[in-house]
C-alpha atoms as a PDB file:
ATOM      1  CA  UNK A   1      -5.071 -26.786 -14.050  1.00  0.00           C
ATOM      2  CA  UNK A   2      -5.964 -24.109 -16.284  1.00  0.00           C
ATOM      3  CA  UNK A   3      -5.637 -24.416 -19.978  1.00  0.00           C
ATOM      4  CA  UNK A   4      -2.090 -23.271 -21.933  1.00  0.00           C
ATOM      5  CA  UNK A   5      -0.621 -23.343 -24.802  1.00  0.00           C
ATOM      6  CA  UNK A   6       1.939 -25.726 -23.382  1.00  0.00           C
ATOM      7  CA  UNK A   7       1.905 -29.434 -23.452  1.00  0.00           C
ATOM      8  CA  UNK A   8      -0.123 -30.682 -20.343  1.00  0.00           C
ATOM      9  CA  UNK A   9       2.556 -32.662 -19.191  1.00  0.00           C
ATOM     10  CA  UNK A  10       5.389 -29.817 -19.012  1.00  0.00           C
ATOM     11  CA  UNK A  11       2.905 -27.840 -17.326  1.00  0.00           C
ATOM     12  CA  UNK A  12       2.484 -30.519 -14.747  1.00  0.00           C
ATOM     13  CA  UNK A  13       6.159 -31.151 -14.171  1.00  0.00           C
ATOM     14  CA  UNK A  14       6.543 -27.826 -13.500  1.00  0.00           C
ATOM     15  CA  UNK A  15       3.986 -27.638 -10.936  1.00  0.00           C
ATOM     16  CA  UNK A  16       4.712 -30.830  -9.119  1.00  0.00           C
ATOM     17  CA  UNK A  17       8.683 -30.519  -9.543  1.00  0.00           C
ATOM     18  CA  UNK A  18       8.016 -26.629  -8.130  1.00  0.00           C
ATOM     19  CA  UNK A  19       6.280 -27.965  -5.144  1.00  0.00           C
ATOM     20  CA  UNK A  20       8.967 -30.139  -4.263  1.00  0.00           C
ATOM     21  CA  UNK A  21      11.710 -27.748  -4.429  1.00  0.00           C
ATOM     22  CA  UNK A  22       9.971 -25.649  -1.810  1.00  0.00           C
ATOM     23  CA  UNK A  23       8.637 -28.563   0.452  1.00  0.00           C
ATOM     24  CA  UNK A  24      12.224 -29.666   0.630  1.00  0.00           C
ATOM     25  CA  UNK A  25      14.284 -26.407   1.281  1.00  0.00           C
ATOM     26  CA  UNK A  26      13.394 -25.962   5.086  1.00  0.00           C
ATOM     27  CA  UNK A  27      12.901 -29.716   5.851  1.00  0.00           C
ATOM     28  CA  UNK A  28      16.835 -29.691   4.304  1.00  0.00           C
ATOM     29  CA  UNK A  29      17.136 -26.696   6.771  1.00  0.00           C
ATOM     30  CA  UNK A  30      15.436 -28.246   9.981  1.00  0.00           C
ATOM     31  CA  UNK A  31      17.044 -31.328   9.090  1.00  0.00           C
ATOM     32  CA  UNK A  32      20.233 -30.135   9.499  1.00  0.00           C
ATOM     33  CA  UNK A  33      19.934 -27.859  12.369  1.00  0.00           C
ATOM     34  CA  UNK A  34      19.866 -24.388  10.416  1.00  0.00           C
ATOM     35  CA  UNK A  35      17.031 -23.191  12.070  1.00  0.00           C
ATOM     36  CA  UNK A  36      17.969 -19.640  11.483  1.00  0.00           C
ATOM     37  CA  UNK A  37      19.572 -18.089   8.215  1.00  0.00           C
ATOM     38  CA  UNK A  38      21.388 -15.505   7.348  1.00  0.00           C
ATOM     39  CA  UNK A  39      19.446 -13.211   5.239  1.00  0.00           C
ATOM     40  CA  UNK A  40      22.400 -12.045   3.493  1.00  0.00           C
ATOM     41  CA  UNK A  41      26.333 -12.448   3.223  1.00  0.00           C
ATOM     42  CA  UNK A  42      27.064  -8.599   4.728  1.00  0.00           C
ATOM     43  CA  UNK A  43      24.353  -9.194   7.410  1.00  0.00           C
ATOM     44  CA  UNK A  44      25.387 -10.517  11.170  1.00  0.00           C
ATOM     45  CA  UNK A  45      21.992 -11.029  12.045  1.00  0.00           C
ATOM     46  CA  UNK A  46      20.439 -14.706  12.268  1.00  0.00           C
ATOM     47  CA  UNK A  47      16.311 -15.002  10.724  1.00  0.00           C
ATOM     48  CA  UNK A  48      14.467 -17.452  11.857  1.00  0.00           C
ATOM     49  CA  UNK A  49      12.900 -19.897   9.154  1.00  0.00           C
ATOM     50  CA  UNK A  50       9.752 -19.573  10.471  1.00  0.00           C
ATOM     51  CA  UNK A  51      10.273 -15.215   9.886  1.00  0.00           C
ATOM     52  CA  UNK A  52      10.747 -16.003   5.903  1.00  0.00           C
ATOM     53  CA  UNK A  53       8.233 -18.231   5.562  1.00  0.00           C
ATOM     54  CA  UNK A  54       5.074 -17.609   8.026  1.00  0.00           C
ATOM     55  CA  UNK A  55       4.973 -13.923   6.542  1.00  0.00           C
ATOM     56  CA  UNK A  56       4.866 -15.077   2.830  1.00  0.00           C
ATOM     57  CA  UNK A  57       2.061 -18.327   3.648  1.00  0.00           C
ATOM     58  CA  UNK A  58      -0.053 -15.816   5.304  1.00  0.00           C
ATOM     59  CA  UNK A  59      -0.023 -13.078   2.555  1.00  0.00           C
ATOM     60  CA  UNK A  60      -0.618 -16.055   0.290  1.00  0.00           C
ATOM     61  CA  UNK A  61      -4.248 -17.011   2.423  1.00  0.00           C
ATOM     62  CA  UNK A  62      -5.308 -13.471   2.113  1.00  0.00           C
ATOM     63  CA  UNK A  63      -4.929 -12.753  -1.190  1.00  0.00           C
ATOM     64  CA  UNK A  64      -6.613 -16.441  -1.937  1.00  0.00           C
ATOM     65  CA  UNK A  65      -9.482 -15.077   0.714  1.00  0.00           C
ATOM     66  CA  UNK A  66     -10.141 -12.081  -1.340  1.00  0.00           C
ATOM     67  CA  UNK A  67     -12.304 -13.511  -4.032  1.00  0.00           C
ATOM     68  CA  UNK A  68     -11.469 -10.583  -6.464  1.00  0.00           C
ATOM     69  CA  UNK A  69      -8.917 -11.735  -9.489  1.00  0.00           C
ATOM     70  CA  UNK A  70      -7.456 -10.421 -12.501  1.00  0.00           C
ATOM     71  CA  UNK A  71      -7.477 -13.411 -14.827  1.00  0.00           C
ATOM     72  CA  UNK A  72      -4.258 -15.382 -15.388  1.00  0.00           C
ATOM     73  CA  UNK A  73      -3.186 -14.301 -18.684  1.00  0.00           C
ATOM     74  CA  UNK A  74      -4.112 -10.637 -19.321  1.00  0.00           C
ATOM     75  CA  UNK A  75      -4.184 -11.295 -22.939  1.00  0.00           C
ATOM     76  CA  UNK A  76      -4.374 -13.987 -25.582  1.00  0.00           C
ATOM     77  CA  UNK A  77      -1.451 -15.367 -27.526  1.00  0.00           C
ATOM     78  CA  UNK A  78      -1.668 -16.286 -31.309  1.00  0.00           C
ATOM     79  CA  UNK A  79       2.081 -16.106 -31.836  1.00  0.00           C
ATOM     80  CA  UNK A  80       3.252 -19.390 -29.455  1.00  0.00           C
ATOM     81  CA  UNK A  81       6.559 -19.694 -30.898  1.00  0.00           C
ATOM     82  CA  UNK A  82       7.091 -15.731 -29.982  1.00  0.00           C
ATOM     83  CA  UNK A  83       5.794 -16.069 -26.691  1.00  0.00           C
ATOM     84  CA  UNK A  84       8.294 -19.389 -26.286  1.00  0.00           C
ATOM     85  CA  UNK A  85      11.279 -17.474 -27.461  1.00  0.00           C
ATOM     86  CA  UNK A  86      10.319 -14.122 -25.108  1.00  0.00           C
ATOM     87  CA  UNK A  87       9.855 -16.618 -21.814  1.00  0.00           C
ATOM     88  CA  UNK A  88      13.023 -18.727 -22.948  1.00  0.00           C
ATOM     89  CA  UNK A  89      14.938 -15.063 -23.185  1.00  0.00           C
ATOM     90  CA  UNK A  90      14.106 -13.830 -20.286  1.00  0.00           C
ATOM     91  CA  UNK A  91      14.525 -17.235 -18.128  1.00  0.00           C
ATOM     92  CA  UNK A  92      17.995 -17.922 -19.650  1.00  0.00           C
ATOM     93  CA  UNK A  93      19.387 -14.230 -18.284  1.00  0.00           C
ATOM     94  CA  UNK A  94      17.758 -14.668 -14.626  1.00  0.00           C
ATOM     95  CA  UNK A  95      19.742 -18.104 -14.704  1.00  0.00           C
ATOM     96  CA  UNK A  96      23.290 -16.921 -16.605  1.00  0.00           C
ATOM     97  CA  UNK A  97      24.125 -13.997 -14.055  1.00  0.00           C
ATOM     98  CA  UNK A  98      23.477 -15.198 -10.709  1.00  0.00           C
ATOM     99  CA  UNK A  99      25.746 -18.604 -11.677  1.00  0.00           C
ATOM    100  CA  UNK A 100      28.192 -15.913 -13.604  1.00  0.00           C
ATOM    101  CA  UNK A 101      28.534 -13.965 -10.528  1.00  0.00           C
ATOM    102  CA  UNK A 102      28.752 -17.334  -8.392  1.00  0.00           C
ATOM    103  CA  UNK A 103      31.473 -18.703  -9.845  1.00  0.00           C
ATOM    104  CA  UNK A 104      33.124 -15.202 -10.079  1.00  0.00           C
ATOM    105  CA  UNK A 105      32.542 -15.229  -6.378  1.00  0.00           C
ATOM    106  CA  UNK A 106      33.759 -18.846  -6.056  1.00  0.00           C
ATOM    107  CA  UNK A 107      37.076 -17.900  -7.446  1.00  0.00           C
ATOM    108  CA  UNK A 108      38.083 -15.484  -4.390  1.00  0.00           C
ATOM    109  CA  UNK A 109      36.514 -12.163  -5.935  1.00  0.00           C
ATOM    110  CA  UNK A 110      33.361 -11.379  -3.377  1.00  0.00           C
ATOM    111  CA  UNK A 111      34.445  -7.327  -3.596  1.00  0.00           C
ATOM    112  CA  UNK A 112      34.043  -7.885  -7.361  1.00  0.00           C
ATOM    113  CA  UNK A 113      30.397  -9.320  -7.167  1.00  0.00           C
ATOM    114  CA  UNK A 114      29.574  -6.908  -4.704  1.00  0.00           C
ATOM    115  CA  UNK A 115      30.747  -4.150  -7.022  1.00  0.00           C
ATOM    116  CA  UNK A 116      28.593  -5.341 -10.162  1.00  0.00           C
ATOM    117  CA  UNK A 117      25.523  -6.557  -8.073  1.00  0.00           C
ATOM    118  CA  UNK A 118      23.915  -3.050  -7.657  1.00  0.00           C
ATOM    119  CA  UNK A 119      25.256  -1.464 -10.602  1.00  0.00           C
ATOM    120  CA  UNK A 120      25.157  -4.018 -13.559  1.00  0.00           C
ATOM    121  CA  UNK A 121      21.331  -4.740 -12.566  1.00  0.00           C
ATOM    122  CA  UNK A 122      19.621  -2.221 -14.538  1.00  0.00           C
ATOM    123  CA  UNK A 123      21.797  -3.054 -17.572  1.00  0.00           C
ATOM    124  CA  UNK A 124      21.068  -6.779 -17.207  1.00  0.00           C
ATOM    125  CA  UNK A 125      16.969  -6.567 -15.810  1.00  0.00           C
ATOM    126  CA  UNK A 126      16.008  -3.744 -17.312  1.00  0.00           C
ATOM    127  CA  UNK A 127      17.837  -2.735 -21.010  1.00  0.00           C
ATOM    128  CA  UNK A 128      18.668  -6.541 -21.942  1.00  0.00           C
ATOM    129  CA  UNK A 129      15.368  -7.776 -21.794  1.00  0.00           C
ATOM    130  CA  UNK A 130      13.246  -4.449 -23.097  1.00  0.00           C
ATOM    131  CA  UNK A 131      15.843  -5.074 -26.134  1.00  0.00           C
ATOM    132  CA  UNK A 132      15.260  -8.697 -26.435  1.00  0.00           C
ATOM    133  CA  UNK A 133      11.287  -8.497 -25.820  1.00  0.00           C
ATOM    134  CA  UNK A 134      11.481  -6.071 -28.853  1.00  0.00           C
ATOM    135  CA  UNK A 135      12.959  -8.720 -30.886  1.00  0.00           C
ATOM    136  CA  UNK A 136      11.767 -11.316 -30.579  1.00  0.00           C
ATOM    137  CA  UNK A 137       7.944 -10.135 -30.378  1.00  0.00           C
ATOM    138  CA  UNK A 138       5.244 -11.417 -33.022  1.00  0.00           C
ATOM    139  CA  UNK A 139       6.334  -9.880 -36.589  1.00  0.00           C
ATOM    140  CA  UNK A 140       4.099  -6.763 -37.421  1.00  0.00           C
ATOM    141  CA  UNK A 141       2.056  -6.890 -34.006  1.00  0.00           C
ATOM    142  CA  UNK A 142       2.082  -5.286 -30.738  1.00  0.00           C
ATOM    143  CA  UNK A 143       3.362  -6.965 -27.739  1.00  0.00           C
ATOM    144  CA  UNK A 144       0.411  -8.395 -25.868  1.00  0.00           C
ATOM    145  CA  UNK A 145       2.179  -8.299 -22.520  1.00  0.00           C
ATOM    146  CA  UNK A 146       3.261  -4.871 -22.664  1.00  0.00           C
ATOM    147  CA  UNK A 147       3.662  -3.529 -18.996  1.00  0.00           C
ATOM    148  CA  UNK A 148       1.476  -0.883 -17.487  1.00  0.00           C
ATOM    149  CA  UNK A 149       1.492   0.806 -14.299  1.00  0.00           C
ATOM    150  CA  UNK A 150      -2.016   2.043 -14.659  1.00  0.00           C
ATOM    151  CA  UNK A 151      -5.019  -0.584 -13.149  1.00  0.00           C
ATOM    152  CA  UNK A 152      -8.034   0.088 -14.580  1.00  0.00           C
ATOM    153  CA  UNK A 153     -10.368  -0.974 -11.649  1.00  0.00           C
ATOM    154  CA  UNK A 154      -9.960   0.391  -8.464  1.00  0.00           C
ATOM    155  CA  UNK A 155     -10.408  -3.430  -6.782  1.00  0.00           C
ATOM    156  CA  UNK A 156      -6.661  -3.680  -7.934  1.00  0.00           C
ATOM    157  CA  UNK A 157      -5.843  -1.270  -5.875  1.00  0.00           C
ATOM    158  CA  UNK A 158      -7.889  -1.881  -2.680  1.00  0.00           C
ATOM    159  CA  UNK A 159      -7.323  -5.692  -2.655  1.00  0.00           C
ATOM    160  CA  UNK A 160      -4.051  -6.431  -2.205  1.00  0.00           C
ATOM    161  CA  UNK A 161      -4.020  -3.692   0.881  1.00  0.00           C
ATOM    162  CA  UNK A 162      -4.316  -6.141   3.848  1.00  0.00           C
ATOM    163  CA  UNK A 163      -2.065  -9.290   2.357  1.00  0.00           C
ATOM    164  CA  UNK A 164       0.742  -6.309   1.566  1.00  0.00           C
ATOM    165  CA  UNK A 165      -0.173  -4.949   5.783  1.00  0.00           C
ATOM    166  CA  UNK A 166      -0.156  -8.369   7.391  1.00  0.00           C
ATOM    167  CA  UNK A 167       2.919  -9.606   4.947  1.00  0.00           C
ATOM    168  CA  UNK A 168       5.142  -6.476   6.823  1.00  0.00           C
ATOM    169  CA  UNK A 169       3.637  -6.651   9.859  1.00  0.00           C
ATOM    170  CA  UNK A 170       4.650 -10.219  10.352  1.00  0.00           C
ATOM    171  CA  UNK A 171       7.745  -9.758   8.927  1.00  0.00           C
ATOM    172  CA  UNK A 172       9.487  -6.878  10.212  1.00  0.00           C
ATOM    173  CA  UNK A 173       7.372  -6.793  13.936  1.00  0.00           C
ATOM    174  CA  UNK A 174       5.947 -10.145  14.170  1.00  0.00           C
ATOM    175  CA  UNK A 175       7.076 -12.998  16.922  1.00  0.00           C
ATOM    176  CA  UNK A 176       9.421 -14.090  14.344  1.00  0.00           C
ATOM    177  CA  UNK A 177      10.927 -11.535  12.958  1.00  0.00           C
ATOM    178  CA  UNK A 178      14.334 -10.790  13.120  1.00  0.00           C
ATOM    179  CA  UNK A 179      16.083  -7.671  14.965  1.00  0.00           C
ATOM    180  CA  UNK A 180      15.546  -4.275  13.386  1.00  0.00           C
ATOM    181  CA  UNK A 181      18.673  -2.512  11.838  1.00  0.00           C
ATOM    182  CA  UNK A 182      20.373  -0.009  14.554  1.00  0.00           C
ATOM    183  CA  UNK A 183      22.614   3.204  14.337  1.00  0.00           C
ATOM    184  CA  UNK A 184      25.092   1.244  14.954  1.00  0.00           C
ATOM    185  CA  UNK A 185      24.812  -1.110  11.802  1.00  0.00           C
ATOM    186  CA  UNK A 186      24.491   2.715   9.635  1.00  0.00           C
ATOM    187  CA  UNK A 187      26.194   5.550  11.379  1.00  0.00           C
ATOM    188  CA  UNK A 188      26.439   7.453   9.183  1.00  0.00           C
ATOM    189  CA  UNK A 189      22.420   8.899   7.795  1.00  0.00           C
ATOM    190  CA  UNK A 190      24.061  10.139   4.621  1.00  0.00           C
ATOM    191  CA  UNK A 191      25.306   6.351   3.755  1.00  0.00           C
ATOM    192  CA  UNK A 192      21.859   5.069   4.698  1.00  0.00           C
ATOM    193  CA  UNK A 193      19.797   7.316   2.859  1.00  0.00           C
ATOM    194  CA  UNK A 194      21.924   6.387  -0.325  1.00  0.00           C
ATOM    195  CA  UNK A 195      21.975   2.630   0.481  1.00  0.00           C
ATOM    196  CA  UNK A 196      17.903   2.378   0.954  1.00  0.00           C
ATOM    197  CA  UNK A 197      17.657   4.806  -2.453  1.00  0.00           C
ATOM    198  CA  UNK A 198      19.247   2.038  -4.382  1.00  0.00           C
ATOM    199  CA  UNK A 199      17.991  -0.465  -2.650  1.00  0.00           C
ATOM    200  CA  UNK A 200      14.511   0.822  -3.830  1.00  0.00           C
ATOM    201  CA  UNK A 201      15.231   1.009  -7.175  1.00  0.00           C
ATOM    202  CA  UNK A 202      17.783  -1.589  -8.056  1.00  0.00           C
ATOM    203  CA  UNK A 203      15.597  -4.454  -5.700  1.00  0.00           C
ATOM    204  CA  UNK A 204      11.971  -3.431  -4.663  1.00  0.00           C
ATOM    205  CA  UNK A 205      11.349  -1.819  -8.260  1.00  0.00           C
ATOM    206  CA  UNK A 206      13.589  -3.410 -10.796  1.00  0.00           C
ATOM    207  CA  UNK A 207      13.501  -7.034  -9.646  1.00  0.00           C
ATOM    208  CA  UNK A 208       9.202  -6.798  -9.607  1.00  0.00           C
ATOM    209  CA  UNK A 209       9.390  -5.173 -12.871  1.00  0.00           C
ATOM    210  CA  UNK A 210      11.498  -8.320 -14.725  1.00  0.00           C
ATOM    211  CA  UNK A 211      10.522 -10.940 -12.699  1.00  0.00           C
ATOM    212  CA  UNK A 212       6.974 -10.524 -12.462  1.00  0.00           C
ATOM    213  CA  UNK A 213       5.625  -8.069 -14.974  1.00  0.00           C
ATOM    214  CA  UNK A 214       7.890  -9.769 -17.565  1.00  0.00           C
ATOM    215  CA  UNK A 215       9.054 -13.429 -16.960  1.00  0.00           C
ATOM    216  CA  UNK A 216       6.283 -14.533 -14.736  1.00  0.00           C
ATOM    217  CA  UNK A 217       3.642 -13.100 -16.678  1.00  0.00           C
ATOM    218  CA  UNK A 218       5.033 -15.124 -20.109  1.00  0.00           C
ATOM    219  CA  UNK A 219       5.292 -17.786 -17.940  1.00  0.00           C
ATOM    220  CA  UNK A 220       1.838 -18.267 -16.661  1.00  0.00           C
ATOM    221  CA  UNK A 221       0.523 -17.440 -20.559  1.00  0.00           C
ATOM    222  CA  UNK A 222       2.609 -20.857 -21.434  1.00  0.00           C
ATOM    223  CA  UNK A 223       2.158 -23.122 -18.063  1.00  0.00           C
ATOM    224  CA  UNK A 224      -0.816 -21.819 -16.287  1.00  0.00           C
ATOM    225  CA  UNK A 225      -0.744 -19.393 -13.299  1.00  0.00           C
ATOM    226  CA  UNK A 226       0.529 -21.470 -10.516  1.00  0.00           C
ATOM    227  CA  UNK A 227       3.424 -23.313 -12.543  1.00  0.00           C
ATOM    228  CA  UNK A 228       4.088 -19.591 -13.635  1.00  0.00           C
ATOM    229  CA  UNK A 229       4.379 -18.607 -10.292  1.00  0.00           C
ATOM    230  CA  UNK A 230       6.760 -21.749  -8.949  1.00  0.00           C
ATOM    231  CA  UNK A 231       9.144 -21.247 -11.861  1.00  0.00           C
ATOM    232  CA  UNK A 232       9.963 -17.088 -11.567  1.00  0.00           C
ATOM    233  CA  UNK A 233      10.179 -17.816  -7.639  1.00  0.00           C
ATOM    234  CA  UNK A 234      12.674 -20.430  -7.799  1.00  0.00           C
ATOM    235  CA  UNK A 235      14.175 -18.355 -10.513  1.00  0.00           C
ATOM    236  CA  UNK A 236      14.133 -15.219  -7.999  1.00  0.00           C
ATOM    237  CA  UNK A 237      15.438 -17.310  -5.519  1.00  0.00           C
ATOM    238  CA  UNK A 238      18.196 -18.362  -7.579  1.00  0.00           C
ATOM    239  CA  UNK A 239      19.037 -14.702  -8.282  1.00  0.00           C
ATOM    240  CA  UNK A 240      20.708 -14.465  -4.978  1.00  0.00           C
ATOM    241  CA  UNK A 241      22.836 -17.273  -5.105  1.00  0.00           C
ATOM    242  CA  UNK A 242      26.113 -14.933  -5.088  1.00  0.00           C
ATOM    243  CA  UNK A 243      25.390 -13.025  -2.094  1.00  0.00           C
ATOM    244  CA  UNK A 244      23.251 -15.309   0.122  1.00  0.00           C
ATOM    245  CA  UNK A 245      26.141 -18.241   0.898  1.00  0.00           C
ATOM    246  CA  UNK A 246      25.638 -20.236   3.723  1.00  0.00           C
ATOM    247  CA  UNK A 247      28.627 -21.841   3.877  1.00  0.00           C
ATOM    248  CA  UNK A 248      28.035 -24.886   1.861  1.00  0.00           C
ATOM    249  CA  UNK A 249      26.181 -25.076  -1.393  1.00  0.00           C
ATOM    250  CA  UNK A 250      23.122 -27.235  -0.384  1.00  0.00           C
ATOM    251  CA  UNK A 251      22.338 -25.020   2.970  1.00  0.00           C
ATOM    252  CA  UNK A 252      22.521 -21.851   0.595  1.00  0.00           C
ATOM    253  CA  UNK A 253      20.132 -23.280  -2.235  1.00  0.00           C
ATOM    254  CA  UNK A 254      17.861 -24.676   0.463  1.00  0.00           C
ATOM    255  CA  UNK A 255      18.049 -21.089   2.419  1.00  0.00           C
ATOM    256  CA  UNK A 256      17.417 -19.179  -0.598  1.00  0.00           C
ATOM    257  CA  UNK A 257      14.285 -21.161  -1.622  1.00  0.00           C
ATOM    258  CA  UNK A 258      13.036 -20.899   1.694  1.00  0.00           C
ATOM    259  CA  UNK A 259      13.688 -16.976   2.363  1.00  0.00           C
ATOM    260  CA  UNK A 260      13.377 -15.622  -1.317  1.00  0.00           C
ATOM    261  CA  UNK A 261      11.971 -18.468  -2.868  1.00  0.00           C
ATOM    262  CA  UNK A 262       8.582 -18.071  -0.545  1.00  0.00           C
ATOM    263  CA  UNK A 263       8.663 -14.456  -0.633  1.00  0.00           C
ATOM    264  CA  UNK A 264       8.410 -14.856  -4.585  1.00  0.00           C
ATOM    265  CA  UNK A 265       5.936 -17.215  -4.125  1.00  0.00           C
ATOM    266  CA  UNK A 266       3.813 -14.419  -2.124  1.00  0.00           C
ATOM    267  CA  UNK A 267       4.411 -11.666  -4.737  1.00  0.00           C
ATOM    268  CA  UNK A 268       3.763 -13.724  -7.508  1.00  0.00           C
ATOM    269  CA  UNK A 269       0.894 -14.359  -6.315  1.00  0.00           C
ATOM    270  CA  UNK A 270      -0.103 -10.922  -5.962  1.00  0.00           C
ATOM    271  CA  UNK A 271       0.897  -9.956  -9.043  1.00  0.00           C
ATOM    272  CA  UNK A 272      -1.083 -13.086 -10.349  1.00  0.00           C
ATOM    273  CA  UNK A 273      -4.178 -11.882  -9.128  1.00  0.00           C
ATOM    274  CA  UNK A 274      -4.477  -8.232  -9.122  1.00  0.00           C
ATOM    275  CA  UNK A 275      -2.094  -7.506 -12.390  1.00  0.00           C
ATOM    276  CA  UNK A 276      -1.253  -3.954 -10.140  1.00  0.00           C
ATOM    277  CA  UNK A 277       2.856  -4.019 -10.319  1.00  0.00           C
ATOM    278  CA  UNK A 278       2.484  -1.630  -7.451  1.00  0.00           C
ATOM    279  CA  UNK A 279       1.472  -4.193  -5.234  1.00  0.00           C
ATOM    280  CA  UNK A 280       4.591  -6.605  -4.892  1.00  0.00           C
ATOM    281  CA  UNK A 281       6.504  -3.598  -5.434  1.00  0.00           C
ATOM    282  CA  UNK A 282       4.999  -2.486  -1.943  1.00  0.00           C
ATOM    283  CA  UNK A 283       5.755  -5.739  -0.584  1.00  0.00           C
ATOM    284  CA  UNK A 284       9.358  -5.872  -1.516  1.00  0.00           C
ATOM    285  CA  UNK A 285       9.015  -2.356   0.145  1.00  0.00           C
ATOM    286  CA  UNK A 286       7.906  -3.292   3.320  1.00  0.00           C
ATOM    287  CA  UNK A 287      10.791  -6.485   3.694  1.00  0.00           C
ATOM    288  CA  UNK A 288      13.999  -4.413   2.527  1.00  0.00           C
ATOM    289  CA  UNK A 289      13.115  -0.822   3.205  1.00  0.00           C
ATOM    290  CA  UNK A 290      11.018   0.198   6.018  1.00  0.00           C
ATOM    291  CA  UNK A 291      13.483  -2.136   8.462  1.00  0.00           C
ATOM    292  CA  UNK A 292      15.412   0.778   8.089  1.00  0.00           C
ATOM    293  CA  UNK A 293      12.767   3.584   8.004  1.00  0.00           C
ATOM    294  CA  UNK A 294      11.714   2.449  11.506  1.00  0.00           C
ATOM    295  CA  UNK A 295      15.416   2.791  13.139  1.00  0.00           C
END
């Protein structure tokens, strides 16, 4: 394991606990007979398991074949007690509003949650944590994981090209994957057009930019890279908790591991290893967006 600032022995629960959580989501799923999920509460359509998480293991293998890497934390951290507070910030807002929204959901009010879900989420991924970040950075110093969208070498651009290709091949045309969006599920282009806009934004963009360029990457500078990684995907994974039920709690935790959780696991990789946002943003891309471009 690579060295952190953390004790060894957090670091290692992490990792191990991480890598039980996703070993047991789709043996809970194949266990039970769910076979197939439902990839989200307004969709009809049925995914197989093996859709979510062939596409995600195979992106993983490529990137890991590539032996080009950024390293794992892209700077070093004097301030530990800053860096604590920043990761404990940003991990204690991806965990309050997905169970907020739950239990708002729980009580009979799905409209509700589908009403704030779209619009609260640059209020409560974007402005929260730039404000917090800016608080609670070292006193009288820069903050050393300040985001950019520029790569400085152009391996960080190249490398992630045929993980990001295979990844939406396999996802949206592969033997798995599941039925592509028709005019019938979005007759009208105008509603569409509007939908995959936000989408975009509020999921392919946003959701990379917090998770990954801000909690994973704190993260990794206190755990190491792979504990990093297992903690923002089960925490993106959690994130759609209100809107990916499955009828019973257990199915939904153990289908959210397995569809987001190992598509986190894939982008957190990427970002991991090539530090070029623009990469899982491309992935997220290719799973939520060009579905519908290809109608």
């Amino acid at each position: 394991m690579e060295k952190t600032g953390a004790r060894p022995e957090v670091a290692r629960i992490a990792l191990i606990g991480g890598l039980v959580v996703f070993l047991a989501a789709p043996a809970l799923l194949l266990a039970t007979g769910n076979g197939t999920i439902q990839p989200s509460a307004d969709s009809d359509k049925r995914l197989s398991l093996w859709g979510a998480v062939i596409p995600a293991l195979a992106g993983i293998l490529l990137v890991r074949a590539i032996p080009l890497r950024a390293p794992s934390s892209p700077a070093k951290v004097d301030d530990r007690r800053a860096l604590r507070r920043q990761a404990g910030a940003l991990a204690l807002i991806a965990f309050v509003w997905p169970l907020a929204l739950f239990l708002v959901s729980m009580a009979g009010q799905q409209t509700l949650v589908r009403d704030v879900w779209g619009l609260a989420k640059p209020l409560v991924f974007l402005v929260l944590p730039l404000i917090l970040l800016r608080t609670l950075r070292p006193q009288g110093k820069p903050d050393p994981f300040r985001l950019t969208w520029r790569s400085r070498q152009t391996w960080q651009w190249l490398a992630p090209i045929p993980a990001v290709l295979v990844f939406g091949w396999l996802y949206v045309l592969g033997p798995f994957a599941p039925p592509l969006p028709t005019a019938e599920d979005y007759p009208d282009p105008v509603y569409l057009a509007v939908v995959a806009t936000l989408t975009f934004f509020t999921a392919n963009v946003l959701e990379e930019v917090f998770f990954r360029g801000m909690l994973q990457t704190r993260l990794e500078a206190l755990f190491g890279r792979w504990p990093g990684i297992l903690l923002t995907s089960l925490l993106f994974a959690w994130l759609h908790l209100p809107t990916h039920g499955q009828g019973s709690l257990p199915l939904t935790l153990g289908a959210i591991v397995a569809f987001q959780g190992f598509f986190g696991l894939f982008t957190g990789y990427l970002w991991s290893r090539y530090r070029n946002l623009w990469a899982p943003i491309a992935a997220h891309t290719a799973m939520n967006t060009v579905p519908l471009l290809l109608m």
